[in-house]
C-alpha atoms as a PDB file:
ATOM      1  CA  UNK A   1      79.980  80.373  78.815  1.00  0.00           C
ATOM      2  CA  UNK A   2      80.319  81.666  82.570  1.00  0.00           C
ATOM      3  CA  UNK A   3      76.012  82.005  82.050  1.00  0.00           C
ATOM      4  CA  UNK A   4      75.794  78.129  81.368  1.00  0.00           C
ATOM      5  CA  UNK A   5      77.599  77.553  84.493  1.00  0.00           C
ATOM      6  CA  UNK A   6      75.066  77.685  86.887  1.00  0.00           C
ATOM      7  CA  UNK A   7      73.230  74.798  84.953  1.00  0.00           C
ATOM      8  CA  UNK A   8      76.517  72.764  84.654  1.00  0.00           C
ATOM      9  CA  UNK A   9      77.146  72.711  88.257  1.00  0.00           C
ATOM     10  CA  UNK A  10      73.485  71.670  89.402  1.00  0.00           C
ATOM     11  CA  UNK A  11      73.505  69.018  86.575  1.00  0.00           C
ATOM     12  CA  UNK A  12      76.527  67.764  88.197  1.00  0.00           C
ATOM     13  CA  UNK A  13      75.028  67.606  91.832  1.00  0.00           C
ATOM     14  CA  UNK A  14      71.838  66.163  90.013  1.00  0.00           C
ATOM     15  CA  UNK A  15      74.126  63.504  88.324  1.00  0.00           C
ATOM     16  CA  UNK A  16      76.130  62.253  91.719  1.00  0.00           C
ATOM     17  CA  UNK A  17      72.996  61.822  93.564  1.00  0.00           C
ATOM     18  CA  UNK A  18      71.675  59.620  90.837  1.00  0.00           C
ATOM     19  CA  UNK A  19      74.928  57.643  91.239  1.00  0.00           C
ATOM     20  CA  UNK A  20      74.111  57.949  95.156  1.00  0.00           C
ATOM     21  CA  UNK A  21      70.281  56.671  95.172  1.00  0.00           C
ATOM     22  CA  UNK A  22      71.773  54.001  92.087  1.00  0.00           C
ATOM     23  CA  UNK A  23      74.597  53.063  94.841  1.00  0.00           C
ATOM     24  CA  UNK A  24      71.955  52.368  98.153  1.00  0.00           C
ATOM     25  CA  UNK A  25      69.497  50.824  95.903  1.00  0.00           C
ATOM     26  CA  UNK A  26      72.091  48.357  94.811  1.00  0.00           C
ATOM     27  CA  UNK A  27      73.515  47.602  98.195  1.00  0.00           C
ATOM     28  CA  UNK A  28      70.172  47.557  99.710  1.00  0.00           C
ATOM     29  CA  UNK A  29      68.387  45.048  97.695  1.00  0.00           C
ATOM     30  CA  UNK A  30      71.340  43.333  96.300  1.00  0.00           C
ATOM     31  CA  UNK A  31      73.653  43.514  99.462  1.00  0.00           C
ATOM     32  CA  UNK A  32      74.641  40.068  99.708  1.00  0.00           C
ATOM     33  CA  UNK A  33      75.392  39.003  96.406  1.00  0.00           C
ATOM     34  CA  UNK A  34      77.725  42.110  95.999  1.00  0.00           C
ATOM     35  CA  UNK A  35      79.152  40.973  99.932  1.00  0.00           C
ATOM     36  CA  UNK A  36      79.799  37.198  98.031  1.00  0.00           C
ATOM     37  CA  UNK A  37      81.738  38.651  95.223  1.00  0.00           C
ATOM     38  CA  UNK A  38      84.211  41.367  97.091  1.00  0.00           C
ATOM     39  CA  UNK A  39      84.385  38.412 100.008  1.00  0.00           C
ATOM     40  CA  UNK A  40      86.331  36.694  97.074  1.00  0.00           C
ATOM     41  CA  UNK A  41      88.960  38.954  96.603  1.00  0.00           C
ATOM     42  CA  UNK A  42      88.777  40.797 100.019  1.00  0.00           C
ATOM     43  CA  UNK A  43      88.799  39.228 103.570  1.00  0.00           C
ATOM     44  CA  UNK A  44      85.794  41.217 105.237  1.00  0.00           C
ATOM     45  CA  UNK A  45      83.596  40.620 107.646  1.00  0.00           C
ATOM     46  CA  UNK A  46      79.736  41.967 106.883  1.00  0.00           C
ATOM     47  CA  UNK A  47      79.930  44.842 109.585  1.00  0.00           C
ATOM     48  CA  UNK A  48      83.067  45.804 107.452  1.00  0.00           C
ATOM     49  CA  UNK A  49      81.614  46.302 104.513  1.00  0.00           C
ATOM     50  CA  UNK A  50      78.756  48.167 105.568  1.00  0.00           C
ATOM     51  CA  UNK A  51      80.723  50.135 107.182  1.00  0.00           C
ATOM     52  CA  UNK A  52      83.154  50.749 104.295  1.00  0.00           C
ATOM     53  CA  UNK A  53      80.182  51.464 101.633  1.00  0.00           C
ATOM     54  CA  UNK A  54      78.308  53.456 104.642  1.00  0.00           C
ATOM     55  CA  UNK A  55      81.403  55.673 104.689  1.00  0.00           C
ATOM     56  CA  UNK A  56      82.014  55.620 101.048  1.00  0.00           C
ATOM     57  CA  UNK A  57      78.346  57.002 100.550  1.00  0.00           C
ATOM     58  CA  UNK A  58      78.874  60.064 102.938  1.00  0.00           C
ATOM     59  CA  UNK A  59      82.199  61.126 101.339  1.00  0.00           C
ATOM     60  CA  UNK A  60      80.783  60.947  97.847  1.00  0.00           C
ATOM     61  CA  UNK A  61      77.651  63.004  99.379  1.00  0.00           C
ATOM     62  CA  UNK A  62      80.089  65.684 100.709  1.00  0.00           C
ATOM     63  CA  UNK A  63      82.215  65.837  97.737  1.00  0.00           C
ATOM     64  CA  UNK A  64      79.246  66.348  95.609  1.00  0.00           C
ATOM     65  CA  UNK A  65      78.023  69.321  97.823  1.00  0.00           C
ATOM     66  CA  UNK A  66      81.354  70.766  98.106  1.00  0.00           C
ATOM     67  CA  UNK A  67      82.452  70.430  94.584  1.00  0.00           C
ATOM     68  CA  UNK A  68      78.524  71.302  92.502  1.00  0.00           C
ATOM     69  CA  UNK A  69      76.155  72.654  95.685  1.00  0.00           C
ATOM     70  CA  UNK A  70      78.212  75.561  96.876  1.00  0.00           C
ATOM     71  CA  UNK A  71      79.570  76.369  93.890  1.00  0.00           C
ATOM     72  CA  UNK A  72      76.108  76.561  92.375  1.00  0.00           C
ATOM     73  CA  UNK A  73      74.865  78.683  95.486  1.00  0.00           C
ATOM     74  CA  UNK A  74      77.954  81.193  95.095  1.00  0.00           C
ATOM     75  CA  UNK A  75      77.077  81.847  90.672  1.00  0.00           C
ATOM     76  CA  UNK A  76      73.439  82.133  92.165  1.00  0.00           C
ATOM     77  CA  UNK A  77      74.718  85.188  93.932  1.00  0.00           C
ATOM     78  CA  UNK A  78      77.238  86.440  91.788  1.00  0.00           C
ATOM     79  CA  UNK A  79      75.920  85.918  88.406  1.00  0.00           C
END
């Protein structure tokens, strides 16, 4: 099992940056039609929700390095 981690953990970091490159490519070339439908259940103004999916995208980058990168790096060095 512990041998298999390794893979697990960079499948993982593969996996969220999938998500992340899924995630700009959405709000990139579909960026106002997602803006239309959250401006119907959310006041915002545009520069607020850039700002909030601009955010969103950086803590879901650093969560994915802390939680599948540096693990991965540390059973690199101990395994």
């Amino acid at each position: 099992m512990l041998q298999h981690l390794p893979d697990m953990l960079l499948c993982g970091f593969v996996i969220c940056f999938v998500i992340l490159w899924v995630w700009l490519l959405a709000i990139t070339l579909a960026g106002d039609w997602i803006y239309q439908i959250h401006c119907r259940f959310f006041r915002l103004s545009r520069e607020q929700f850039d700002l909030i999916h601009y955010c969103g995208m950086g803590l879901f980058k650093m969560v994915a390095f802390l939680l599948f990168l540096v693990p991965w790096l540390a059973t690199l060095i101990v395994i």
